[in-house]
PDB file of N, CA and C in Angstrom:
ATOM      1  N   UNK A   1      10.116  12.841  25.354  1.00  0.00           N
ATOM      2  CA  UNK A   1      10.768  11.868  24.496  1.00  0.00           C
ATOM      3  C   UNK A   1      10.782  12.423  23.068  1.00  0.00           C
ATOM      4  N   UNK A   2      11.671  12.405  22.200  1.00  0.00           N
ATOM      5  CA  UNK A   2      11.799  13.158  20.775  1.00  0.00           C
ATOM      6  C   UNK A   2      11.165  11.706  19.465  1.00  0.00           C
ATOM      7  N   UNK A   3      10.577  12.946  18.980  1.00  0.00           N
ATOM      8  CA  UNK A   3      10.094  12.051  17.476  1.00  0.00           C
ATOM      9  C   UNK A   3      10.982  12.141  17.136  1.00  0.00           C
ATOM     10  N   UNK A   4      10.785  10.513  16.076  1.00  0.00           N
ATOM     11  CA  UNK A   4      11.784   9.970  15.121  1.00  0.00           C
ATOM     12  C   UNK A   4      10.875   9.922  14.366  1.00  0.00           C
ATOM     13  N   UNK A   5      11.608  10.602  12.863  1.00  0.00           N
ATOM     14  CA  UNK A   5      10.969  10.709  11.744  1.00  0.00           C
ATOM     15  C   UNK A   5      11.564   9.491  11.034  1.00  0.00           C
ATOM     16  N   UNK A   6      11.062   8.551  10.127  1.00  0.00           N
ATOM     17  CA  UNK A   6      11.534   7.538   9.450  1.00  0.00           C
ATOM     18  C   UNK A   6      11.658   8.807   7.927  1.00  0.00           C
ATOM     19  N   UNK A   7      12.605   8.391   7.654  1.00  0.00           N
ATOM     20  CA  UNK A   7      13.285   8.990   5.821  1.00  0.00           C
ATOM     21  C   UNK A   7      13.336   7.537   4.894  1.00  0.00           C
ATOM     22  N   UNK A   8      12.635   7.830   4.133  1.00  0.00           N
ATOM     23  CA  UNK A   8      12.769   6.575   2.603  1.00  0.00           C
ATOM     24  C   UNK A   8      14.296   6.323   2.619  1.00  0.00           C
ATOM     25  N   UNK A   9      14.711   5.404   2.376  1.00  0.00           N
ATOM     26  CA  UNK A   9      15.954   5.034   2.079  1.00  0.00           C
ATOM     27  C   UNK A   9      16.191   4.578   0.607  1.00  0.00           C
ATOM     28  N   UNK A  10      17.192   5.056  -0.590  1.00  0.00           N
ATOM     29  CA  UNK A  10      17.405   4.997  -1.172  1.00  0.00           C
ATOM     30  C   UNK A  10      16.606   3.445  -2.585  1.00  0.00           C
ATOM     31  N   UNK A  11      16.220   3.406  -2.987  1.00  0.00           N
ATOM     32  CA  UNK A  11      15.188   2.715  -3.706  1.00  0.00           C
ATOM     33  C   UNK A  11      13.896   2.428  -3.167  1.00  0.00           C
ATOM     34  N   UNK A  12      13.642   2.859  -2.318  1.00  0.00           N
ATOM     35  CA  UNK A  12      12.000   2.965  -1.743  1.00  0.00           C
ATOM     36  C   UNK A  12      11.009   3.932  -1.873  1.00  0.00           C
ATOM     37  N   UNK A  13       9.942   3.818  -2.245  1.00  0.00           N
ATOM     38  CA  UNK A  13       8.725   5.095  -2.993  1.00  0.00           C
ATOM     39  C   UNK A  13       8.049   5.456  -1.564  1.00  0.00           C
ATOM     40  N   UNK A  14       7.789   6.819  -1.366  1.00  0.00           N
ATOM     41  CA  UNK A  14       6.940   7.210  -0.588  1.00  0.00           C
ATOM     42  C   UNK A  14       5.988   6.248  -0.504  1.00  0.00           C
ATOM     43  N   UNK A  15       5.057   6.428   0.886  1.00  0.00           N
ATOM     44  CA  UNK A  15       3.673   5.697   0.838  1.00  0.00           C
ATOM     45  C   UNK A  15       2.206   6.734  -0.245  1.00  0.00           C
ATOM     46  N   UNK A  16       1.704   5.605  -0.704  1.00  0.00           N
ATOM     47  CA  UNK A  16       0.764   6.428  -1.604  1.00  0.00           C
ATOM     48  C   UNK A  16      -0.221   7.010  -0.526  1.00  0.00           C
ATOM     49  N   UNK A  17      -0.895   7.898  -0.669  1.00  0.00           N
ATOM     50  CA  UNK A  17      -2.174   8.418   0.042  1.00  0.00           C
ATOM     51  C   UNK A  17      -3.238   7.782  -0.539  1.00  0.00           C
ATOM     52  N   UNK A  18      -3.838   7.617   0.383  1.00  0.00           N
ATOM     53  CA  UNK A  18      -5.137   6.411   0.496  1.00  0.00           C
ATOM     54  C   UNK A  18      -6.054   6.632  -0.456  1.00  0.00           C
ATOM     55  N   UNK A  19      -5.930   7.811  -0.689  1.00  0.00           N
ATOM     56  CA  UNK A  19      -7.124   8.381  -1.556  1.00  0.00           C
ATOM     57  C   UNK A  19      -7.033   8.923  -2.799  1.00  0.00           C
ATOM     58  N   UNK A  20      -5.753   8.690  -3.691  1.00  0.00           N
ATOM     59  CA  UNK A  20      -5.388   9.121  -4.888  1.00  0.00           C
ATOM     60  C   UNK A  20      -5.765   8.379  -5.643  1.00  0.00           C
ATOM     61  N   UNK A  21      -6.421   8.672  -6.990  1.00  0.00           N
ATOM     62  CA  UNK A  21      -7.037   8.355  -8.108  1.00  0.00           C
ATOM     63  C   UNK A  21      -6.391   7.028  -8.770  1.00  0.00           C
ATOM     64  N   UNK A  22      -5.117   7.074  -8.212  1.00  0.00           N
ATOM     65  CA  UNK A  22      -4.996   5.041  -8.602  1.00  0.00           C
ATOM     66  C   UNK A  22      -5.649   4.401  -7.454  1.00  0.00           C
ATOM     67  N   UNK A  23      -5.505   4.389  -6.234  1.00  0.00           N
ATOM     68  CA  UNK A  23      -5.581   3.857  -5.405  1.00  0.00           C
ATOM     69  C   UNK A  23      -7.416   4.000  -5.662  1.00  0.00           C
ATOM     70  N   UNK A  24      -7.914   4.689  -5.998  1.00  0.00           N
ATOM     71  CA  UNK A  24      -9.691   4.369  -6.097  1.00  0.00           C
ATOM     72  C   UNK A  24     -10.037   3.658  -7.184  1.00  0.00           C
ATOM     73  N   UNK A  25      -8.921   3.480  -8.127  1.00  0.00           N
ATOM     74  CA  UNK A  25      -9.332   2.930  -9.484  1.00  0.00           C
ATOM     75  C   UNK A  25      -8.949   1.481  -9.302  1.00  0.00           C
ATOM     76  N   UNK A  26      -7.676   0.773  -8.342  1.00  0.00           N
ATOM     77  CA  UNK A  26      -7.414  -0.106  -8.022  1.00  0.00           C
ATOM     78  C   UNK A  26      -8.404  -0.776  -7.134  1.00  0.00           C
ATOM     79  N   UNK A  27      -9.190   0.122  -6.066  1.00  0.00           N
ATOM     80  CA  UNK A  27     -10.351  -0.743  -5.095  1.00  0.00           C
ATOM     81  C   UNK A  27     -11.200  -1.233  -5.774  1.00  0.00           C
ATOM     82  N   UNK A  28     -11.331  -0.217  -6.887  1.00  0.00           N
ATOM     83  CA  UNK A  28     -12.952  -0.553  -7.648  1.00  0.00           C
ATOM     84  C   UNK A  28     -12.820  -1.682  -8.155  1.00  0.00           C
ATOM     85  N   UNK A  29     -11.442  -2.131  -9.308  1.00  0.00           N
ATOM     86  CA  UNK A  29     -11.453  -3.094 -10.140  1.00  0.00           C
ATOM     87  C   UNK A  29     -10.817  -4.393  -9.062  1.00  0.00           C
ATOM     88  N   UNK A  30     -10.508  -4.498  -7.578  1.00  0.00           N
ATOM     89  CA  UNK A  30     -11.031  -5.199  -6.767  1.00  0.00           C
ATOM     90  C   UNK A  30     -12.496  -5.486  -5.974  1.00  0.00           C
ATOM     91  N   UNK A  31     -12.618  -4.968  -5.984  1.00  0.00           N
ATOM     92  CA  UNK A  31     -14.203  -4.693  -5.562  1.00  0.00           C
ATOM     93  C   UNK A  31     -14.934  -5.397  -6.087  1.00  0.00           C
ATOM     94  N   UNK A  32     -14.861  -5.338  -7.750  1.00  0.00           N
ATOM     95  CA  UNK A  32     -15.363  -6.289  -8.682  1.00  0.00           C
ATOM     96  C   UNK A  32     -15.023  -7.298  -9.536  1.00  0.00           C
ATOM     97  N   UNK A  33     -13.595  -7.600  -8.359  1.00  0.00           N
ATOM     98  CA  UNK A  33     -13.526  -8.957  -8.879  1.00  0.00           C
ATOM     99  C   UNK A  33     -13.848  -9.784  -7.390  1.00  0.00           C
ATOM    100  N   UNK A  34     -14.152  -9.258  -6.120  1.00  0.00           N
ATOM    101  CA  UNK A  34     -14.565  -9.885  -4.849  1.00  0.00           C
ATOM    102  C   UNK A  34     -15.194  -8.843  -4.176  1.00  0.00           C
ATOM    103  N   UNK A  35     -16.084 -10.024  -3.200  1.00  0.00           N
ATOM    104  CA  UNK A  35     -17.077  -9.023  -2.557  1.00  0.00           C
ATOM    105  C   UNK A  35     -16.110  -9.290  -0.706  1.00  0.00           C
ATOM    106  N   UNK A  36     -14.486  -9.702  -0.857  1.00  0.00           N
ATOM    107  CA  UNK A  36     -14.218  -9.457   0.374  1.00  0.00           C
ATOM    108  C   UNK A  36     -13.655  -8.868   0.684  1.00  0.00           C
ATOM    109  N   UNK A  37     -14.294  -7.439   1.768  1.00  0.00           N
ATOM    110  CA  UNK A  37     -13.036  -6.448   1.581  1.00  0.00           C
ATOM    111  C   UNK A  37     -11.999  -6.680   2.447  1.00  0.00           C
ATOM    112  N   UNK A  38     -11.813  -7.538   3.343  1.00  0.00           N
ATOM    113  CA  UNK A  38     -10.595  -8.487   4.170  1.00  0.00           C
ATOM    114  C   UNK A  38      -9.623  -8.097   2.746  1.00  0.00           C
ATOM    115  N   UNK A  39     -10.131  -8.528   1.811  1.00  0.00           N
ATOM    116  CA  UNK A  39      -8.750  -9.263   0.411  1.00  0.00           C
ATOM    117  C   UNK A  39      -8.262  -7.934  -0.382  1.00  0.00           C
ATOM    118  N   UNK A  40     -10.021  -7.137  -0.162  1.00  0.00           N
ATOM    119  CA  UNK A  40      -9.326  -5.782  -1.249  1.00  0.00           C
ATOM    120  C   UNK A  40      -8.571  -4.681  -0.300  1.00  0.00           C
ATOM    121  N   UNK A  41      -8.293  -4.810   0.943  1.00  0.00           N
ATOM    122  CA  UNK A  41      -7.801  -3.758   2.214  1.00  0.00           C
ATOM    123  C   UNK A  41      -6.555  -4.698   2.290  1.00  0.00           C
ATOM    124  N   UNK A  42      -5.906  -5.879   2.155  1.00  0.00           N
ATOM    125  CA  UNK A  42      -4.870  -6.417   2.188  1.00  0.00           C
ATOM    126  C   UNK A  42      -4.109  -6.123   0.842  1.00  0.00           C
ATOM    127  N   UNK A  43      -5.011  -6.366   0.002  1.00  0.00           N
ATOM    128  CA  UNK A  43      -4.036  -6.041  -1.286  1.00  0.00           C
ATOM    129  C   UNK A  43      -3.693  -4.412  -1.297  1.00  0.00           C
ATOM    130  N   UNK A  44      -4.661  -4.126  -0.925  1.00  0.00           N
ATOM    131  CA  UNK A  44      -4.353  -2.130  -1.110  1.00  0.00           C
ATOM    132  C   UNK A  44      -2.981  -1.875  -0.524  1.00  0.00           C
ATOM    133  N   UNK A  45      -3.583  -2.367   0.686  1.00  0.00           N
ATOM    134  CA  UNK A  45      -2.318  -2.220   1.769  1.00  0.00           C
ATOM    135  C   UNK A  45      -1.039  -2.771   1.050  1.00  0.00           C
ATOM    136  N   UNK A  46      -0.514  -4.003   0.366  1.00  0.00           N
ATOM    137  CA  UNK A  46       0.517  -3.866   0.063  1.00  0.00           C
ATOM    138  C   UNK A  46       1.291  -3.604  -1.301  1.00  0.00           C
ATOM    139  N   UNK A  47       0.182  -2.909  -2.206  1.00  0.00           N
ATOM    140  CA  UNK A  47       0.409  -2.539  -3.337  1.00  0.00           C
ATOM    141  C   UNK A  47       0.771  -0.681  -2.971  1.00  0.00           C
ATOM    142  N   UNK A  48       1.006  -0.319  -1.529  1.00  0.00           N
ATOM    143  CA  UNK A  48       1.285   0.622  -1.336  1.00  0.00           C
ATOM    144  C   UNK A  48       2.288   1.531  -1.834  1.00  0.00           C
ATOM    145  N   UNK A  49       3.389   0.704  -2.193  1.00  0.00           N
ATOM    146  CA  UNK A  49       4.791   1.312  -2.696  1.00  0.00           C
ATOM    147  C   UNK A  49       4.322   1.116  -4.006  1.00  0.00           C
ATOM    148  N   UNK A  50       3.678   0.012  -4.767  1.00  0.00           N
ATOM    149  CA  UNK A  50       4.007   0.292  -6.275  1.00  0.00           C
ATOM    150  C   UNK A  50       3.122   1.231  -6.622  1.00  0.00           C
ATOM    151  N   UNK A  51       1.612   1.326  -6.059  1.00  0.00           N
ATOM    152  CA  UNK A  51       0.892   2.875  -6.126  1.00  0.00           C
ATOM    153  C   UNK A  51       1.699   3.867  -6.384  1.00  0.00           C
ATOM    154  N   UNK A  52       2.134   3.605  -4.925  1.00  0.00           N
ATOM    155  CA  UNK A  52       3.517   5.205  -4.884  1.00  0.00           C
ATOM    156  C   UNK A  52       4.437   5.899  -6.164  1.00  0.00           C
ATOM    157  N   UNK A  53       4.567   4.686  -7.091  1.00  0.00           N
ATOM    158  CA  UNK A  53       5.730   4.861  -7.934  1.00  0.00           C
ATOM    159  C   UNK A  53       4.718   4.711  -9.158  1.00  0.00           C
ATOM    160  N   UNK A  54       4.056   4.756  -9.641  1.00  0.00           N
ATOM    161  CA  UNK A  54       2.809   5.329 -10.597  1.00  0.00           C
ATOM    162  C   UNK A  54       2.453   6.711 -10.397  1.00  0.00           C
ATOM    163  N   UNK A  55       2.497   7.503  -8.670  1.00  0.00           N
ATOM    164  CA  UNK A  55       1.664   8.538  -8.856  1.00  0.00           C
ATOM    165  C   UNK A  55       2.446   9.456  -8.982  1.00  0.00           C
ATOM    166  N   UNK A  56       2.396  10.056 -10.315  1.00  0.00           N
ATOM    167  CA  UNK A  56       3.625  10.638 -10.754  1.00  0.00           C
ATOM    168  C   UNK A  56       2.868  11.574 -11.828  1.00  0.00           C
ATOM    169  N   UNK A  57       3.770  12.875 -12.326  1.00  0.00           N
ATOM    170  CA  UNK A  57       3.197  13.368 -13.350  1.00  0.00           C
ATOM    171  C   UNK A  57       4.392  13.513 -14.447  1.00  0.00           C
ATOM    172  N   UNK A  58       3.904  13.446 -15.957  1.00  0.00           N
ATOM    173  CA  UNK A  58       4.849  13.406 -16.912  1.00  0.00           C
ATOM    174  C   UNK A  58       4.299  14.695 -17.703  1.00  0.00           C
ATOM    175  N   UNK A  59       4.194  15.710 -17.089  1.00  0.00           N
ATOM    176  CA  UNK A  59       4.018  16.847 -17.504  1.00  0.00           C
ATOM    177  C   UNK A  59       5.213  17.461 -18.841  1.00  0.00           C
ATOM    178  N   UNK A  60       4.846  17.751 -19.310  1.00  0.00           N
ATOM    179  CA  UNK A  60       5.778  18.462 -20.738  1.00  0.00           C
ATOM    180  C   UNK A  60       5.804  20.058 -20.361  1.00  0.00           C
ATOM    181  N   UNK A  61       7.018  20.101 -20.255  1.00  0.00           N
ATOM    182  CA  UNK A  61       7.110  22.149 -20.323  1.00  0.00           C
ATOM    183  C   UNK A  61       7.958  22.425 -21.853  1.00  0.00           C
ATOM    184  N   UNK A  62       6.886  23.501 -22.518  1.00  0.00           N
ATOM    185  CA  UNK A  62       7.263  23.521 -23.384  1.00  0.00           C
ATOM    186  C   UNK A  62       6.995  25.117 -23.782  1.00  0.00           C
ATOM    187  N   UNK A  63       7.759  25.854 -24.456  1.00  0.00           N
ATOM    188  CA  UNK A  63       7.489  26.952 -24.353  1.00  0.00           C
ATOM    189  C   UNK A  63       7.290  27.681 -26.052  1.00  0.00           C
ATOM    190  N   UNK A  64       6.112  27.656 -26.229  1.00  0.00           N
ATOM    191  CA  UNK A  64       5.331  28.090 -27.367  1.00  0.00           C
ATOM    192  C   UNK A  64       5.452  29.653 -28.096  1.00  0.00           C
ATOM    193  N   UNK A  65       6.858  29.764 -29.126  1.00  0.00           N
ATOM    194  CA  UNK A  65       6.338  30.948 -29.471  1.00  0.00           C
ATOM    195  C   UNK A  65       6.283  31.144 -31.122  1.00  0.00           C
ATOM    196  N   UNK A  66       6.397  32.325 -31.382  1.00  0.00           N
ATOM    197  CA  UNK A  66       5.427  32.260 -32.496  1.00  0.00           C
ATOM    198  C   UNK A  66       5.897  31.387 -33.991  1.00  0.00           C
ATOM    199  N   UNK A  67       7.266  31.456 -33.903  1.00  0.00           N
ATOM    200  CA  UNK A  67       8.136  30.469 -34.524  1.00  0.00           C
ATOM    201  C   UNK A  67       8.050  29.317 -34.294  1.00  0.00           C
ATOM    202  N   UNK A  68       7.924  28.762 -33.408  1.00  0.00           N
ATOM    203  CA  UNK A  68       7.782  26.880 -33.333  1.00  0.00           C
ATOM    204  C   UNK A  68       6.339  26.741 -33.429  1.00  0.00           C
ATOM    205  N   UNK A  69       5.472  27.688 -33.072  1.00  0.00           N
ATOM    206  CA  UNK A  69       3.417  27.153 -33.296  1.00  0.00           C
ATOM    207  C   UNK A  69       3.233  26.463 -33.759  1.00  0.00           C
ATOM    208  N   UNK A  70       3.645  26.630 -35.231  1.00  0.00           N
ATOM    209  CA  UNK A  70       3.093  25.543 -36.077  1.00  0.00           C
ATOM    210  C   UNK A  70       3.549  24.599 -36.348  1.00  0.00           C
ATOM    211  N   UNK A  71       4.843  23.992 -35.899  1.00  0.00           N
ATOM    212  CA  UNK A  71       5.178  22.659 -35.340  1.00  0.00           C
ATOM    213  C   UNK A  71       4.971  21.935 -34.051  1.00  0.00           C
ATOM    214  N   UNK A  72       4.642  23.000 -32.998  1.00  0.00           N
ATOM    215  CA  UNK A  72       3.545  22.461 -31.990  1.00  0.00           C
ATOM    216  C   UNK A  72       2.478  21.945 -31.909  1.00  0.00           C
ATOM    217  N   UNK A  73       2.297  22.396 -32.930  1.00  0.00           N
ATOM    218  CA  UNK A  73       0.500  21.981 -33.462  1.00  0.00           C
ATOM    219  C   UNK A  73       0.584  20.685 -34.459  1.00  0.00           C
ATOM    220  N   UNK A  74       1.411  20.593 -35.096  1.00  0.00           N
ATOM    221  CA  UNK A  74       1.912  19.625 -35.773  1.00  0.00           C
ATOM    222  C   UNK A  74       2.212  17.910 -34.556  1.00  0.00           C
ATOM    223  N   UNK A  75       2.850  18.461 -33.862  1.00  0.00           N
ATOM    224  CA  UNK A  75       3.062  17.584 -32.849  1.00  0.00           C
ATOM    225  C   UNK A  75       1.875  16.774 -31.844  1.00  0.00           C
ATOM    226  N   UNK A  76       0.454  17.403 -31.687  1.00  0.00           N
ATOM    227  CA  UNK A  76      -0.485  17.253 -30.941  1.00  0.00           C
ATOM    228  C   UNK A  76      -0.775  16.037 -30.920  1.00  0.00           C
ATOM    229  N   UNK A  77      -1.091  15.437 -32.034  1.00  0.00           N
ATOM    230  CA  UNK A  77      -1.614  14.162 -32.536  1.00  0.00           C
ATOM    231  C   UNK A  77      -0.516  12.994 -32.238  1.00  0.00           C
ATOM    232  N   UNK A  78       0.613  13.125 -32.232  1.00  0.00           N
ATOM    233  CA  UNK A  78       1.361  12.395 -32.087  1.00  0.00           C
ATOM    234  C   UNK A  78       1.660  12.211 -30.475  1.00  0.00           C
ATOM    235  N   UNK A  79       1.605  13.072 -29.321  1.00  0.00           N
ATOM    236  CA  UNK A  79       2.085  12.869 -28.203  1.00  0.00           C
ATOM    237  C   UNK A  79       0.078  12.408 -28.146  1.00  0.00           C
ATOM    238  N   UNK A  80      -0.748  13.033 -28.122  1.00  0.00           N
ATOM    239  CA  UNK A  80      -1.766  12.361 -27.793  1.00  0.00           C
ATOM    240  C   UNK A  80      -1.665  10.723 -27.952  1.00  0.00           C
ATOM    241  N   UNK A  81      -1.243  10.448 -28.836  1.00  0.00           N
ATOM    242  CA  UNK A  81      -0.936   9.237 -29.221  1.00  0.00           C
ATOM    243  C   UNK A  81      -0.220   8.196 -28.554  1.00  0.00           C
ATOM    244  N   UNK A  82       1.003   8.642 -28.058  1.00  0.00           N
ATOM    245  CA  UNK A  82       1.780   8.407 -27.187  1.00  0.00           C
ATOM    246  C   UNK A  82       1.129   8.383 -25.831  1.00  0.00           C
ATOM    247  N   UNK A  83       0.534   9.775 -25.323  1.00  0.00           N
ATOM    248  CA  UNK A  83      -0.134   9.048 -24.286  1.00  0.00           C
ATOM    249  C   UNK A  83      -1.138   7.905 -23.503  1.00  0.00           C
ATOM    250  N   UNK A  84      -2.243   7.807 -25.263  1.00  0.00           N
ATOM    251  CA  UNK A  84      -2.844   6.592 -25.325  1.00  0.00           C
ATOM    252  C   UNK A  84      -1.770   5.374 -24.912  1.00  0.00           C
ATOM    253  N   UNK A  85      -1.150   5.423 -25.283  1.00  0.00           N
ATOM    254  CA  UNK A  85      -0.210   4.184 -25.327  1.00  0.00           C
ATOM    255  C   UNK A  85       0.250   3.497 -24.279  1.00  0.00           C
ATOM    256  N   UNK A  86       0.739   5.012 -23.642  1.00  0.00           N
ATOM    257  CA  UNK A  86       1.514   5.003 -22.008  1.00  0.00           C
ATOM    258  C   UNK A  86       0.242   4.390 -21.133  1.00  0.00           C
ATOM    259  N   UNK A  87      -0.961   5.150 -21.574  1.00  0.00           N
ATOM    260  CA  UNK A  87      -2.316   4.535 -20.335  1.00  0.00           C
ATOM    261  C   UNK A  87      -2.499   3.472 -20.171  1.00  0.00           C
ATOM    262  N   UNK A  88      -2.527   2.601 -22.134  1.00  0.00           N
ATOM    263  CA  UNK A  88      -3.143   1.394 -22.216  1.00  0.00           C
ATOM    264  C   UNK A  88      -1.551   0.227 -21.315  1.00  0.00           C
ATOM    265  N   UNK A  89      -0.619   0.869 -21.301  1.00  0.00           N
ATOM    266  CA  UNK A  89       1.154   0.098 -21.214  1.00  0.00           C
ATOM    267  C   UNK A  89       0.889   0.064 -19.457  1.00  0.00           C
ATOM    268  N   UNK A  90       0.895   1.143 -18.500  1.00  0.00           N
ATOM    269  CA  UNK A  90       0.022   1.230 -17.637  1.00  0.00           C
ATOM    270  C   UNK A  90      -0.859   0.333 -16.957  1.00  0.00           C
ATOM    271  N   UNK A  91      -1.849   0.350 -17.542  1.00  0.00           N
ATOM    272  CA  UNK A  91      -3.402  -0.002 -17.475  1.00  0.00           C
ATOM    273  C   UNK A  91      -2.898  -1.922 -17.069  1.00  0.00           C
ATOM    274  N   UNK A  92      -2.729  -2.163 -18.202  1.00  0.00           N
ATOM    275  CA  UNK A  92      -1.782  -3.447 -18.353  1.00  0.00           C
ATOM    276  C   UNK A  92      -1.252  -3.983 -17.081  1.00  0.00           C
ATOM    277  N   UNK A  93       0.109  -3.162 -16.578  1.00  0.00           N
ATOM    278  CA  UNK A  93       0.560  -3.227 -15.940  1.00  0.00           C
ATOM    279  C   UNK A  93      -0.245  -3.222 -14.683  1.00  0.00           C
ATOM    280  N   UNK A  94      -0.829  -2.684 -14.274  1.00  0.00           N
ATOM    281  CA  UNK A  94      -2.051  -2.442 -12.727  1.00  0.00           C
ATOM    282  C   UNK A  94      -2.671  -4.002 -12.447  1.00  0.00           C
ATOM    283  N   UNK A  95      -3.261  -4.125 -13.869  1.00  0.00           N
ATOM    284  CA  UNK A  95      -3.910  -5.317 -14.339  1.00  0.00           C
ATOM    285  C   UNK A  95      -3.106  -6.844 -13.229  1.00  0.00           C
ATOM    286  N   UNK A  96      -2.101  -6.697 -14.066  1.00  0.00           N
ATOM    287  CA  UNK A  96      -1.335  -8.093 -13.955  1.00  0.00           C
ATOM    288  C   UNK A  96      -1.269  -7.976 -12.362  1.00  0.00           C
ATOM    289  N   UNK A  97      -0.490  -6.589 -11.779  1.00  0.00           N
ATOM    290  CA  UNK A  97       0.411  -6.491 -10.379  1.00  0.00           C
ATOM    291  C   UNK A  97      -1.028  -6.948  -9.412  1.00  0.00           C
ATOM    292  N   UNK A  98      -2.668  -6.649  -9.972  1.00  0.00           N
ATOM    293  CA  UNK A  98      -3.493  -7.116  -9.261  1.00  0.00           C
ATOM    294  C   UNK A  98      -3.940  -8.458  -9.618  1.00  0.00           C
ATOM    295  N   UNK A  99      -3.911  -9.002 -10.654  1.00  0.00           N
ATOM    296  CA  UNK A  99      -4.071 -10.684 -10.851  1.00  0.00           C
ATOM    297  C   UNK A  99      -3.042 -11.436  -9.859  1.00  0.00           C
ATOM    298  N   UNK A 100      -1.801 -10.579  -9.314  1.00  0.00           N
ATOM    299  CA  UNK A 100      -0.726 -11.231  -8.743  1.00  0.00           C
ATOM    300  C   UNK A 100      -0.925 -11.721  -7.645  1.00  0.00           C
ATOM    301  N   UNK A 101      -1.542 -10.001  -7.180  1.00  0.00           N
ATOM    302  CA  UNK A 101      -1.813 -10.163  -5.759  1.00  0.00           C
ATOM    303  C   UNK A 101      -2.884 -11.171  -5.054  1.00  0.00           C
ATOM    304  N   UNK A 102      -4.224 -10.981  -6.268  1.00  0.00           N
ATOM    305  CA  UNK A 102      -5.128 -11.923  -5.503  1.00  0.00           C
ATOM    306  C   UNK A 102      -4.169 -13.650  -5.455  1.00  0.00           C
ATOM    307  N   UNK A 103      -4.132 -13.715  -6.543  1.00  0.00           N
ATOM    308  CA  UNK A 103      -3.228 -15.459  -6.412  1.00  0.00           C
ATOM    309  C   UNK A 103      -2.252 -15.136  -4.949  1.00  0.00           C
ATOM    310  N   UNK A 104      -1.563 -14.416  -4.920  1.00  0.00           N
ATOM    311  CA  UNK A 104      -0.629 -14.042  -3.507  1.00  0.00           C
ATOM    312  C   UNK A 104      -1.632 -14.101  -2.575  1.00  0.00           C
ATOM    313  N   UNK A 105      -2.457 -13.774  -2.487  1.00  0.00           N
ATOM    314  CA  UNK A 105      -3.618 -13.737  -1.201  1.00  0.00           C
ATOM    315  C   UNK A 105      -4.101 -14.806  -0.776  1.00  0.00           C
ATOM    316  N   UNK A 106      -4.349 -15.353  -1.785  1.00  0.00           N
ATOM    317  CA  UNK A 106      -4.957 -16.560  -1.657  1.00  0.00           C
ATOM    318  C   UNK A 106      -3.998 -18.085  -1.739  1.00  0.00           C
ATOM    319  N   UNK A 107      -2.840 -17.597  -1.853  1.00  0.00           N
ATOM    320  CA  UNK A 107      -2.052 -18.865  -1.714  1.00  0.00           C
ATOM    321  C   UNK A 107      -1.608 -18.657   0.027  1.00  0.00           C
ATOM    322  N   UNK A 108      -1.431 -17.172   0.549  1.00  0.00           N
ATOM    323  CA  UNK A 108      -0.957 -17.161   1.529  1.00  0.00           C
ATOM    324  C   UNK A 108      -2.395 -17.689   2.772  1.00  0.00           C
ATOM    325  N   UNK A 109      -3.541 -17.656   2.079  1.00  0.00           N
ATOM    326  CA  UNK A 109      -5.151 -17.873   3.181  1.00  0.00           C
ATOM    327  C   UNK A 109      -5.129 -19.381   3.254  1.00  0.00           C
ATOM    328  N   UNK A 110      -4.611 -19.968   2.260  1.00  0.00           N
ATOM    329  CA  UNK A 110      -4.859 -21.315   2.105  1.00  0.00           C
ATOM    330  C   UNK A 110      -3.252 -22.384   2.426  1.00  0.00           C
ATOM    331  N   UNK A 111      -2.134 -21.366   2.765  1.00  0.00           N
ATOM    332  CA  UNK A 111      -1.137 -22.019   3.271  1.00  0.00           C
ATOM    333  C   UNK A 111      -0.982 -22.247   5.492  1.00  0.00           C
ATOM    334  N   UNK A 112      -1.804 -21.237   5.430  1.00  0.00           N
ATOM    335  CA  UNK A 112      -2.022 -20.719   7.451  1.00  0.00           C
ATOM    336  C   UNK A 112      -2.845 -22.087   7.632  1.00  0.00           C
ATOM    337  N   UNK A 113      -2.497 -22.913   8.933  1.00  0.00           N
ATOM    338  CA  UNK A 113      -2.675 -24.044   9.468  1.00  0.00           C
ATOM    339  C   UNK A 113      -4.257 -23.494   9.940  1.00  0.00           C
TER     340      UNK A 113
END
């Protein structure tokens, strides 16, 4: 019998891997807001796609020579800056999508007959 591979379809994020550095930073700050992991393995589970679309890199290629240096260097402080920003804009964001979920969890535990 032949495998069928499923392909993402056009606005859908890969599945995150279980074990990437959001996805451990997301258990923890469930973890400690409940001691049930029923709630923190349901939410994981369906915060799967928006994981997905966080784990990303915003790498800068930039190519340093001896003429631009010292406006590279000039620049440091300012994208550092920027990245603070992006973490805390981020950070935020994780925040809320997990305040969501537990209320989602718990409206759906307390709606089942």
């Amino acid at each position: 019998m032949p495998t069928v591979i499923p392909f993402p379809t056009v606005g859908t994020a890969p599945p995150a891997p279980d074990t990437c550095h959001i996805t451990e930073m997301i258990r923890e700050e469930l973890s400690q807001l409940s001691s049930s992991e029923y709630m923190v393995e349901c939410i994981l589970e369906r915060m799967k796609p928006f994981i997905a679309t966080l784990d990303f890199d915003l790498g800068l290629d930039i190519e340093v020579t001896p003429e631009n240096e010292e406006a590279m260097m000039q620049l440091i402080p300012s994208i550092q800056a920027m990245q603070s920003r992006f973490d805390d804009i981020i950070s935020e964001i994780i925040s809320e999508r997990i305040l969501h979920e537990i209320h989602l969890f718990h409206m759906q535990r307390h709606s089942k007959p």
